[in-house]
N, C-alpha and C. Protein backbone atom coordinates (compact mmCIF):
# COMPACT_ATOMS: atom_id res chain seq x y z
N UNK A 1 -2.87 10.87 24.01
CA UNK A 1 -2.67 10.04 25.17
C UNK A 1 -2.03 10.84 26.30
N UNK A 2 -1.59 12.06 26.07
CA UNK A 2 -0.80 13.27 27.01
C UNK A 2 -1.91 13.27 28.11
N UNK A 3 -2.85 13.45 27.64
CA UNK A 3 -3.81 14.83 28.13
C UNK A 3 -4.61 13.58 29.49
N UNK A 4 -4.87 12.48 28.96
CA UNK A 4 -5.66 11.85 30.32
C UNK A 4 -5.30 10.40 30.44
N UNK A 5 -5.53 9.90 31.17
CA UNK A 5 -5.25 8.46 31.60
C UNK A 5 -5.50 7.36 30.65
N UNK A 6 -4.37 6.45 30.45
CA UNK A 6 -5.16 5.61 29.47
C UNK A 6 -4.81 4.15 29.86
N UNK A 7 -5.45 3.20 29.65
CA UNK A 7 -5.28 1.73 29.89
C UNK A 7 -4.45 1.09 28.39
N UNK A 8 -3.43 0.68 28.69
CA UNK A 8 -2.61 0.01 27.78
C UNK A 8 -1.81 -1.50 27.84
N UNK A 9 -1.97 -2.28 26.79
CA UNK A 9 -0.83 -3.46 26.75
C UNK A 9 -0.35 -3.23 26.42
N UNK A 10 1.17 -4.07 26.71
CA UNK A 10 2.37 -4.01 25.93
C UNK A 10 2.29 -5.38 25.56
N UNK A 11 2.94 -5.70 24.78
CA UNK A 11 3.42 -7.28 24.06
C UNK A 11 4.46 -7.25 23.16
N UNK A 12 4.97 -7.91 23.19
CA UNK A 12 6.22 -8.01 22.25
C UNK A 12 5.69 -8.11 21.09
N UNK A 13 6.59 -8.67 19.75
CA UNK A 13 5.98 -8.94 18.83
C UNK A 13 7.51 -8.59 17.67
N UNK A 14 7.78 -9.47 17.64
CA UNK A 14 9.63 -9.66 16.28
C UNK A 14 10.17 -8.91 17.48
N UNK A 15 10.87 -7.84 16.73
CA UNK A 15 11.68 -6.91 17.28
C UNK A 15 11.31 -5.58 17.92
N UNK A 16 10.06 -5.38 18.28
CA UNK A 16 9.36 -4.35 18.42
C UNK A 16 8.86 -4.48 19.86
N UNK A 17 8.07 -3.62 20.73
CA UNK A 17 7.30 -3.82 21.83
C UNK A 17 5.90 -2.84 21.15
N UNK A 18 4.58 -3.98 21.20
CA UNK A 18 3.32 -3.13 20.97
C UNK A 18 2.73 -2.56 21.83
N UNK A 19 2.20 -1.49 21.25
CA UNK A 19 1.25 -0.93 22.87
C UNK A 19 -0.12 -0.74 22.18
N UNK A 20 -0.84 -1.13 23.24
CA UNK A 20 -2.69 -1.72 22.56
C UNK A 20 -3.40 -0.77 23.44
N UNK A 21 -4.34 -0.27 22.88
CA UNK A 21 -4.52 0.96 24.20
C UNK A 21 -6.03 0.39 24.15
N UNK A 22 -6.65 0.08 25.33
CA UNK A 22 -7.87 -0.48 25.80
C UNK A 22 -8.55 0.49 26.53
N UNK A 23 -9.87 0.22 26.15
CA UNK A 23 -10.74 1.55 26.56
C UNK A 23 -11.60 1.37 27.54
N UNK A 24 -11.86 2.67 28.36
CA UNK A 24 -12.69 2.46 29.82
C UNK A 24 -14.22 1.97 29.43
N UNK A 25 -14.92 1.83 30.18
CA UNK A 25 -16.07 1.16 30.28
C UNK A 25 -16.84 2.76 29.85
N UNK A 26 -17.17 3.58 30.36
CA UNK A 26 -17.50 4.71 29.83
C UNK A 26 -17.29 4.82 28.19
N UNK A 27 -16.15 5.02 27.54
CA UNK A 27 -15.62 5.32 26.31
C UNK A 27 -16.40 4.52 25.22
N UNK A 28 -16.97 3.18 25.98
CA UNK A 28 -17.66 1.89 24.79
C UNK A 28 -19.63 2.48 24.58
N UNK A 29 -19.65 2.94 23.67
CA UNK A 29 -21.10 3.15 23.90
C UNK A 29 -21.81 1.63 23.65
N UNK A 30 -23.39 1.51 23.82
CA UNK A 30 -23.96 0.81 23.55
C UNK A 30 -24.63 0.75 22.69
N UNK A 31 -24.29 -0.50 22.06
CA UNK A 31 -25.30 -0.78 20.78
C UNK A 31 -26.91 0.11 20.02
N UNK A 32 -27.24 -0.10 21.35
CA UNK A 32 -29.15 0.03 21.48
C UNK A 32 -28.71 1.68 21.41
N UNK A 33 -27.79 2.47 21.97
CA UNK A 33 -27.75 4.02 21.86
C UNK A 33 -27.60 4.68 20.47
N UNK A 34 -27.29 3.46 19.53
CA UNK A 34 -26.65 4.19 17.99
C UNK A 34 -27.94 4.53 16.97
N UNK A 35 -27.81 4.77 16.57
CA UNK A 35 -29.14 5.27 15.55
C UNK A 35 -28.69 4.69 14.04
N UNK A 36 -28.53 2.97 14.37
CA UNK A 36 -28.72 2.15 12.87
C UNK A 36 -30.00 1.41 12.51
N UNK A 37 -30.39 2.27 10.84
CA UNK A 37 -31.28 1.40 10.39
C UNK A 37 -31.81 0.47 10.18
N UNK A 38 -32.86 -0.32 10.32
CA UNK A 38 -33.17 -1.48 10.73
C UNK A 38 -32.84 -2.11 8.86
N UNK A 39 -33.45 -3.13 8.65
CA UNK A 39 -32.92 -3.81 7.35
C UNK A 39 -33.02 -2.87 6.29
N UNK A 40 -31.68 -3.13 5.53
CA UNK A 40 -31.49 -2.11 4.11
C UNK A 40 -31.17 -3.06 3.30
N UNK A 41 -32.17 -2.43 1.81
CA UNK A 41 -32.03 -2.74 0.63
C UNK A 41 -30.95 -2.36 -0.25
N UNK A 42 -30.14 -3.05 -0.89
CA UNK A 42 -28.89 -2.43 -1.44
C UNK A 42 -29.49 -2.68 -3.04
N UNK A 43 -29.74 -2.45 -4.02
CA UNK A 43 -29.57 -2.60 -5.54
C UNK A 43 -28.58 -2.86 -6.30
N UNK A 44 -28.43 -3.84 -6.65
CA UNK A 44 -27.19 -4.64 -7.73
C UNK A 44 -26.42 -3.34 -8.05
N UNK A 45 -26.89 -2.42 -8.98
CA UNK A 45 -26.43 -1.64 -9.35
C UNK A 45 -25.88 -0.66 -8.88
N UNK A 46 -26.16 -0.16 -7.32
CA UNK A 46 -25.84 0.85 -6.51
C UNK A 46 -24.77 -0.35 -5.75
N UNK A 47 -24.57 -1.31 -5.48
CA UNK A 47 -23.53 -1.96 -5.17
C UNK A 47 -21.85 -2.14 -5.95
N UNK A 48 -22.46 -2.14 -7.12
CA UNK A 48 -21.42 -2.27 -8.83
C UNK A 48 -20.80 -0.99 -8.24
N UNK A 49 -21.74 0.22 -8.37
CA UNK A 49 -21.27 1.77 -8.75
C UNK A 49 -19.88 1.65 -7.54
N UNK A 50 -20.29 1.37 -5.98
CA UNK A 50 -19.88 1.65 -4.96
C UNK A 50 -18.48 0.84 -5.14
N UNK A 51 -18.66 -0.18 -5.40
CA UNK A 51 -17.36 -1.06 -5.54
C UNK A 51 -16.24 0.02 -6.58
N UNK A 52 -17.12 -0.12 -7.57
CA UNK A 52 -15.78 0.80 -9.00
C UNK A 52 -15.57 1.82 -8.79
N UNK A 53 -16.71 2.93 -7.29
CA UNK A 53 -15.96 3.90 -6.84
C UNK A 53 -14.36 3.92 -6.34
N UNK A 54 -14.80 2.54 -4.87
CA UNK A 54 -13.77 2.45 -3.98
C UNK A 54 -12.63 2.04 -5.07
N UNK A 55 -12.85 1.16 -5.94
CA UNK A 55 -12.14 0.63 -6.61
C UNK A 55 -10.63 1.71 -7.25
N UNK A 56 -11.65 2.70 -7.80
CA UNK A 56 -11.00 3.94 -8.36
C UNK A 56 -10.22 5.03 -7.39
N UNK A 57 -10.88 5.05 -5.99
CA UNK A 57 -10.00 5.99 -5.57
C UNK A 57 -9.13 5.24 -4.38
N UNK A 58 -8.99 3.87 -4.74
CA UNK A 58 -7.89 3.02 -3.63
C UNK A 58 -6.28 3.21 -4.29
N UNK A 59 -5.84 3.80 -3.18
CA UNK A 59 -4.34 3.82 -3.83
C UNK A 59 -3.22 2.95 -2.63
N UNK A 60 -2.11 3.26 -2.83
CA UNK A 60 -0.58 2.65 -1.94
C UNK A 60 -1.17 3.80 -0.40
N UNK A 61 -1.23 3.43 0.21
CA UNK A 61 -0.97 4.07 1.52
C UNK A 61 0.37 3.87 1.82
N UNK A 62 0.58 5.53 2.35
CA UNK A 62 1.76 6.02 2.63
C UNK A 62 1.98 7.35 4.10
N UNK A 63 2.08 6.00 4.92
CA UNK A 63 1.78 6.94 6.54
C UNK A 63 2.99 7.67 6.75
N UNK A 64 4.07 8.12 6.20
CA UNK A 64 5.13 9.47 6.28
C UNK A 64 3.98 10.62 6.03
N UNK A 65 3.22 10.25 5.24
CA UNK A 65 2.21 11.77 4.80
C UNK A 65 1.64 12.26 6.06
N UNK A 66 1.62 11.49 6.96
CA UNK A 66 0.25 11.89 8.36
C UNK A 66 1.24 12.58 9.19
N UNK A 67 0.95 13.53 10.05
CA UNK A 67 1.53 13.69 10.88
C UNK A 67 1.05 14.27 12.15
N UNK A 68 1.38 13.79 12.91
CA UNK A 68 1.22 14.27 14.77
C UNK A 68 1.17 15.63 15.09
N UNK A 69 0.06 16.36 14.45
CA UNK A 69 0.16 17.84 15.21
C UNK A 69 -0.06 18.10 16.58
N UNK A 70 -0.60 17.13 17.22
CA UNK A 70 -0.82 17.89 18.84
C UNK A 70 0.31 17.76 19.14
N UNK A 71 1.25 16.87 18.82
CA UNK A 71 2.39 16.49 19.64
C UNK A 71 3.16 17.69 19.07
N UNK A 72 3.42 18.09 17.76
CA UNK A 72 4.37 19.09 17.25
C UNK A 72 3.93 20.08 18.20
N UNK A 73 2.51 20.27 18.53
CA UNK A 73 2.30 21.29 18.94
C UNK A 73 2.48 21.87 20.56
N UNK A 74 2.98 20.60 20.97
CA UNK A 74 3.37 20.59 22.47
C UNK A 74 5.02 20.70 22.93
């Protein structure tokens, strides 16, 4: 958010102030520009697999792990 202009709310919210960052008219592409497949077939079974994938590698999220390198880096 350093580097260029950005459109933002604030709002309260408990004890906190939020900031909502809203995007220029440029930044929103259009629908019709994306390159999604028209109707897809999913198979029972390739649905099962996908679920007991996510299933298996969902853990506790823990956002101390992430950290802000551009900013460290400024």
């Amino acid at each position: 958010m350093r580097s260029k202009e950005s459109l933002c709310v604030l709002k309260p919210l408990d004890n906190v102030i939020v900031l909502n960052k809203i995007r220029f008219a440029q930044e929103i592409r259009n629908v019709n520009d994306l390159n999604i497949p028209g109707k897809v077939t999913i198979k029972s079974g390739e649905l099962q697999m996908a679920m007991a994938l996510i299933d298996q590698l969902t853990g506790k999220f823990d956002i101390s792990k992430f950290k802000d390198s551009y900013s460290d880096a400024c």
